[in-house]
Protein backbone atom coordinates (compact mmCIF):
# COMPACT_ATOMS: atom_id res chain seq x y z
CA UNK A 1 -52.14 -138.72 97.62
CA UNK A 2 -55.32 -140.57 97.88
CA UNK A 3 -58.66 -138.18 98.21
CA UNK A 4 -60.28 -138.02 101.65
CA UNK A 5 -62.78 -140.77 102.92
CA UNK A 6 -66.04 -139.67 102.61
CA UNK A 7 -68.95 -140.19 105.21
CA UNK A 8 -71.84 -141.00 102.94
CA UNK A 9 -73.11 -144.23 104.97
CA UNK A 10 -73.32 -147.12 103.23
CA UNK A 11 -76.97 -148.56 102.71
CA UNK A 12 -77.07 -152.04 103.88
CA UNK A 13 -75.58 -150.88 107.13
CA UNK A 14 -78.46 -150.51 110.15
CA UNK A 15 -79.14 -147.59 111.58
CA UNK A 16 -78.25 -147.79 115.50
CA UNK A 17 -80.86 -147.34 117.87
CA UNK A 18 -80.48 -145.31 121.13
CA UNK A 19 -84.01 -145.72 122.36
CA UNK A 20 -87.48 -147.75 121.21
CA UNK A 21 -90.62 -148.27 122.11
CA UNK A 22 -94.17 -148.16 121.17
CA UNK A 23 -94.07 -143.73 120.25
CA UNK A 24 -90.45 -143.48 119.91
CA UNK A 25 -87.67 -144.38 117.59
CA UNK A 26 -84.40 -143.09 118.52
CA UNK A 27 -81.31 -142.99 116.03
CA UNK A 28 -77.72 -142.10 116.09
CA UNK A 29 -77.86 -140.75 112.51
CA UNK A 30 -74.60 -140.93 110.78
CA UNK A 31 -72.83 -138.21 108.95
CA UNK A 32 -73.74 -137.83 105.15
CA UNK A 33 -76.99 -139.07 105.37
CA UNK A 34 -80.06 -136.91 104.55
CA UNK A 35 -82.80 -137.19 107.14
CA UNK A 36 -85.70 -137.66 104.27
CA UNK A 37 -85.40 -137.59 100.44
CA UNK A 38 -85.51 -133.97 98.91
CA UNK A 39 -86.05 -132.08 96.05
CA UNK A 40 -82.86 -130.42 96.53
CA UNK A 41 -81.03 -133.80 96.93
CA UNK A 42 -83.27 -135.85 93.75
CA UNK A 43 -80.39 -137.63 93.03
CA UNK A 44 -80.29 -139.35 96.38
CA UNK A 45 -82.24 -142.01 97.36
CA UNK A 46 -81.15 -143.20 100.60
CA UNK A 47 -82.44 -141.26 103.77
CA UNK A 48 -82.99 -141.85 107.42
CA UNK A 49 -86.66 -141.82 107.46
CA UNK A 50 -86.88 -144.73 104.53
CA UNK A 51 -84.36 -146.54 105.85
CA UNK A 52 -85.97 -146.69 109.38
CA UNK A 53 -89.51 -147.10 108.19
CA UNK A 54 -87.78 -150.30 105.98
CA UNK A 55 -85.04 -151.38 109.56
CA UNK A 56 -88.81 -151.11 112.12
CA UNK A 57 -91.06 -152.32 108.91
CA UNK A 58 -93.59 -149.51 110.25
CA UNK A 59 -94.09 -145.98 109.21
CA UNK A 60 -92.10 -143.32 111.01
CA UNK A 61 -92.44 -139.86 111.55
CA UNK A 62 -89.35 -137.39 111.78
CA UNK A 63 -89.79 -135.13 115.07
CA UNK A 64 -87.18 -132.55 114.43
CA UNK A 65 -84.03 -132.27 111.59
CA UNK A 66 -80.64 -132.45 111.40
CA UNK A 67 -78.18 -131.10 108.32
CA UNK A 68 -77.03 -133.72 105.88
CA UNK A 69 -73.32 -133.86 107.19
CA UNK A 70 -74.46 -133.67 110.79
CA UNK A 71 -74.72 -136.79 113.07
CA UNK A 72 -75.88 -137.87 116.20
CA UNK A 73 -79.42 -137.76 118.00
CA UNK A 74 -82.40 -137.85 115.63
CA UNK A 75 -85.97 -138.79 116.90
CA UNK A 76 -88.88 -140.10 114.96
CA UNK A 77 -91.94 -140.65 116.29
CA UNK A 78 -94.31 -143.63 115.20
CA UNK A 79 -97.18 -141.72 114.64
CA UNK A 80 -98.56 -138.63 113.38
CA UNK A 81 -99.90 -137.62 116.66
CA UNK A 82 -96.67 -137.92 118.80
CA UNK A 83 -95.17 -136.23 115.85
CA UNK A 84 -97.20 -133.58 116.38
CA UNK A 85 -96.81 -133.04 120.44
CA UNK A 86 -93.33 -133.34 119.99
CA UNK A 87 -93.39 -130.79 117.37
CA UNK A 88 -95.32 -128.78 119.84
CA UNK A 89 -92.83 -129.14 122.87
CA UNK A 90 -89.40 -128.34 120.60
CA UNK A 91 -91.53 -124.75 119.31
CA UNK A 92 -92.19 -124.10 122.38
CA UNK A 93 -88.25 -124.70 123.72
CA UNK A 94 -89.67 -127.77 126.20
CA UNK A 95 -86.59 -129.91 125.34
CA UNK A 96 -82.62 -129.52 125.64
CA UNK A 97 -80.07 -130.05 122.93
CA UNK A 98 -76.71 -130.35 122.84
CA UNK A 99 -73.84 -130.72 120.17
CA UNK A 100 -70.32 -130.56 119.94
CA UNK A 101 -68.73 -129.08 117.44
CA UNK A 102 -64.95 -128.19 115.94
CA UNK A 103 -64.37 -125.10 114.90
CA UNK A 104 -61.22 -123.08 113.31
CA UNK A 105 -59.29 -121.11 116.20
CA UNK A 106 -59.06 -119.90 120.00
CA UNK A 107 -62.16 -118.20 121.48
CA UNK A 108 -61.17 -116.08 123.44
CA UNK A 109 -63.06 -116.90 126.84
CA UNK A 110 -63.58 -120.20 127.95
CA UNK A 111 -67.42 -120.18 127.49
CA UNK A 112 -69.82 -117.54 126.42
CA UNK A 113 -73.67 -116.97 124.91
CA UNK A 114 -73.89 -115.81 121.09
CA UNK A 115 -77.47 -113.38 120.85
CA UNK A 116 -77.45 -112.87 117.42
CA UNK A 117 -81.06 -112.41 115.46
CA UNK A 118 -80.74 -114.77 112.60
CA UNK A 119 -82.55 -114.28 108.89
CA UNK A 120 -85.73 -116.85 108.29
CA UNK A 121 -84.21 -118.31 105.57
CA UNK A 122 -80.18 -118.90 105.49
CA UNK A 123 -79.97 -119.51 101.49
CA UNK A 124 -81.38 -115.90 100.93
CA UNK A 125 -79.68 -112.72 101.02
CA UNK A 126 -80.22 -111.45 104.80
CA UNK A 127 -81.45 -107.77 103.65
CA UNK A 128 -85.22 -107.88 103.42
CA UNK A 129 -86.31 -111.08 105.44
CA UNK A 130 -87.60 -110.86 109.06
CA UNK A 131 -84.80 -111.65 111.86
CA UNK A 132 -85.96 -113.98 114.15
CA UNK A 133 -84.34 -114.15 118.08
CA UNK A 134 -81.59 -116.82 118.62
CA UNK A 135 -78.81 -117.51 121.31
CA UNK A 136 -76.88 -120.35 121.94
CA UNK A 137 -75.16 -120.69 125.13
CA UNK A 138 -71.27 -122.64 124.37
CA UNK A 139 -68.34 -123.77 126.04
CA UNK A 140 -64.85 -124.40 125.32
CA UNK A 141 -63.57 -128.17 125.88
CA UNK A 142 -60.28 -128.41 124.93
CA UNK A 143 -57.78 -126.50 122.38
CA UNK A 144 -55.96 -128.25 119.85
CA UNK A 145 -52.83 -126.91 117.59
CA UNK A 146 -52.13 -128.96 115.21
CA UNK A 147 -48.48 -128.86 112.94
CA UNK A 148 -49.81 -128.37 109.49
CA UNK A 149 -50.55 -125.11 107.79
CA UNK A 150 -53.81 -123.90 106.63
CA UNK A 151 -52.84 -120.21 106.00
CA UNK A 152 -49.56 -119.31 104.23
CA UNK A 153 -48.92 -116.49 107.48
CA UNK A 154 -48.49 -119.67 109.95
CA UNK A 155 -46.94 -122.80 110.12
CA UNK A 156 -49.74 -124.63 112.81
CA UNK A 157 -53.42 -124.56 112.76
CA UNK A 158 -55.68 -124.05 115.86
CA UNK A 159 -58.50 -125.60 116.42
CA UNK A 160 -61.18 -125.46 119.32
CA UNK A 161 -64.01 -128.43 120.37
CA UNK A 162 -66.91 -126.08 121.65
CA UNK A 163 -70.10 -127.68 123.39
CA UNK A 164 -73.10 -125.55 121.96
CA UNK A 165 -76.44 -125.33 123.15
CA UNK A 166 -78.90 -123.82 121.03
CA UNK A 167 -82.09 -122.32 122.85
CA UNK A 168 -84.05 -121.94 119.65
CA UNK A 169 -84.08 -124.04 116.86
CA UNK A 170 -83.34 -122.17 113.59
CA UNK A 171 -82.06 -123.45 110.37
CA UNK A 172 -78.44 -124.00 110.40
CA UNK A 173 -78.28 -122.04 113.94
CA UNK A 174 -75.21 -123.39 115.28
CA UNK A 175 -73.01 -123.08 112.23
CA UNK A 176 -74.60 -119.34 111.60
CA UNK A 177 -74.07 -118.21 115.15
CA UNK A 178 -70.14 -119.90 115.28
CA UNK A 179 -69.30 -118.16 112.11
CA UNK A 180 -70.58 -114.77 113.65
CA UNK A 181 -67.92 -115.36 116.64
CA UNK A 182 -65.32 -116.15 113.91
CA UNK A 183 -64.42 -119.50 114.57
CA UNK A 184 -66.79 -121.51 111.86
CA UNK A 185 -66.98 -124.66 111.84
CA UNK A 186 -64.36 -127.80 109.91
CA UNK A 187 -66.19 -128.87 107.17
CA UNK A 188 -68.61 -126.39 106.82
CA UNK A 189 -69.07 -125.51 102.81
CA UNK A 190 -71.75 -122.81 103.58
CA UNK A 191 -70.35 -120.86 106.08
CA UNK A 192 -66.84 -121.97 107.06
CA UNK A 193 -63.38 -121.69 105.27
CA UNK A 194 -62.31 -123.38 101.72
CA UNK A 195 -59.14 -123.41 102.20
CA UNK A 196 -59.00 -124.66 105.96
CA UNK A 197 -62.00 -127.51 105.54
CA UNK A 198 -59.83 -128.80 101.79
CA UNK A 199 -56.42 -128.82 104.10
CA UNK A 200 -57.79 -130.18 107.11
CA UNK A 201 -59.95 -132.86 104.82
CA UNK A 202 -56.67 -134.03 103.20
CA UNK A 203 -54.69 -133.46 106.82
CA UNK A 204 -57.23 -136.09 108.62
CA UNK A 205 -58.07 -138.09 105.53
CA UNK A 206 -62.03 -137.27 105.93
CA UNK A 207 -64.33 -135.12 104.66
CA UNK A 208 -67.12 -133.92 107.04
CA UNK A 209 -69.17 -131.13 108.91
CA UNK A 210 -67.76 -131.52 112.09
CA UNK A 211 -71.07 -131.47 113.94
CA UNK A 212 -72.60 -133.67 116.40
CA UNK A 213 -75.86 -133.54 118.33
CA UNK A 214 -74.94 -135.18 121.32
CA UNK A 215 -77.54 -134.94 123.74
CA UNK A 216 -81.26 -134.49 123.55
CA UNK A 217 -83.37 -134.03 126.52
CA UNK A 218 -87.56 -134.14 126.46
CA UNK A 219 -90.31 -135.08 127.75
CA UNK A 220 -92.44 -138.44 126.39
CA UNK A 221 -94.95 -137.54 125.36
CA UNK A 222 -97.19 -140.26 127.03
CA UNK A 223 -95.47 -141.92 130.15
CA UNK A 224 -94.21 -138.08 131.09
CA UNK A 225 -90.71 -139.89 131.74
CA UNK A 226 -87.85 -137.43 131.41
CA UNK A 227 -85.90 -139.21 128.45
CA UNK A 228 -82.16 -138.10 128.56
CA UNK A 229 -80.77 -139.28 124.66
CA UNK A 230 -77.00 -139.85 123.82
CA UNK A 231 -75.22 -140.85 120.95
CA UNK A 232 -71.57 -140.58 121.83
CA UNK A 233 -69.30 -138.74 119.27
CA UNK A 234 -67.56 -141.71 117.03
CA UNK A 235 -64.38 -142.67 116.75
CA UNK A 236 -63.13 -139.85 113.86
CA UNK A 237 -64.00 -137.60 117.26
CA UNK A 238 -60.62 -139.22 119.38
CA UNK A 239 -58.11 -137.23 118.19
CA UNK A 240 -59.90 -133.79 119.28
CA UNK A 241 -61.63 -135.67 122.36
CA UNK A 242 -59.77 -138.53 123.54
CA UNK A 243 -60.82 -142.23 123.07
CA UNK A 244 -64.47 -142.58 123.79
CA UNK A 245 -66.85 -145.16 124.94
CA UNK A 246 -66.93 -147.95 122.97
CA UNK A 247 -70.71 -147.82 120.90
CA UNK A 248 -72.79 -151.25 121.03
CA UNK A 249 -74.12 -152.68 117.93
């Protein structure tokens, strides 16, 4: 049996942009690839931010993050004071965000809001550090079952496509707040399953955090244009979605 694909992007490939001009830079960040170069990550070299300052041949600012495995929206600005009111206007909750995400089992309602208080800092032990306020509003899409076994006590597995909308923007948010309501997230090696994400890796021959940031919605932060930003989920997403629009080049 050959091993999963893997979504590390491949170098020489250009980022797609959903929106330029002279602030803004716009990608559709692909899966696997870290948003800057890290400490934690020193053996990696290729990142978003280096590969779009090298694609524009300008320097480039990132305006908010995104985890390694997740893709989708991801705005830069193209200079440090843009970054900055941008900054400014996600701390202070004046943009929109949505993602889709799949996640192990069948909520129970069709849409709900988690309120959970969330620790600062996710890789430390939760006793001892502030909580900080978080809710993110979500919605069922569709429920899958598929016939292959990720638990010895059932033959199928069940799987769920949930819209989320964060209001805040803490670290990992999303795939702390879904693993509260008990249905983590595929893929997720911090706070989902083993068993399920190795199962369902080998079941659909890829290996991902099956995360996308969909939508973004701000303000620009010079014309005062609402800016509505979309990076349709890609094609790995048709099996749990449906066929989707075709992405141009």
């Amino acid at each position: 049996m050959t091993s999963p694909e893997s979504d590390a992007p491949s170098p020489l490939r250009p980022l797609r942009l959903l929106h330029l001009d002279a602030h803004l830079a716009v990608i559709d960040k692909p899966a696997g690839l870290l948003v800057h170069r890290t400490a934690l990550d020193a053996h990696e070299e290729d990142a978003a931010l280096q590969r779009l300052r090298d694609q524009l041949g300008q320097p480039v600012w990132p305006v908010h993050r995104l985890d390694r495995g997740t893709s989708g929206v991801l705005v830069f600005a193209l200079s440090a004071d843009i970054a900055s009111v941008l900054g400014q206007a996600l701390a202070e909750r004046l943009t929109a965000k949505r993602y889709l995400a799949l996640v192990r089992g069948w909520p129970a309602a069709d849409a709900g809001v988690i309120d959970h208080p969330l620790a600062r800092d996710p890789e430390l032990p939760s006793a001892g550090q502030p909580h900080l306020e978080a809710q993110t509003a979500w919605t069922c899409l569709r429920r899958l079952e598929l016939p292959v076994s990720t638990d010895a006590r059932f033959a199928t597995t069940r799987l769920a496509v949930l819209a989320c909308e964060p209001v805040q923007g803490r670290r990992h948010q999303i795939r702390r707040h879904l693993k509260h309501l008990a249905h983590p997230i595929v893929g997720d090696a911090n706070h989902g399953k083993g068993p399920l994400n190795r199962a369902l890796a080998a079941h659909f021959g890829r290996q991902r955090l099956w995360l996308h940031a969909e939508r973004l919605t701000l303000t620009h932060p010079v014309s005062g244009e609402a800016l509505t930003l979309e990076a349709p989920p890609g094609e790995e997403w048709a099996p749990f979605l449906g066929p989707q629009p075709k992405r141009s080049a």
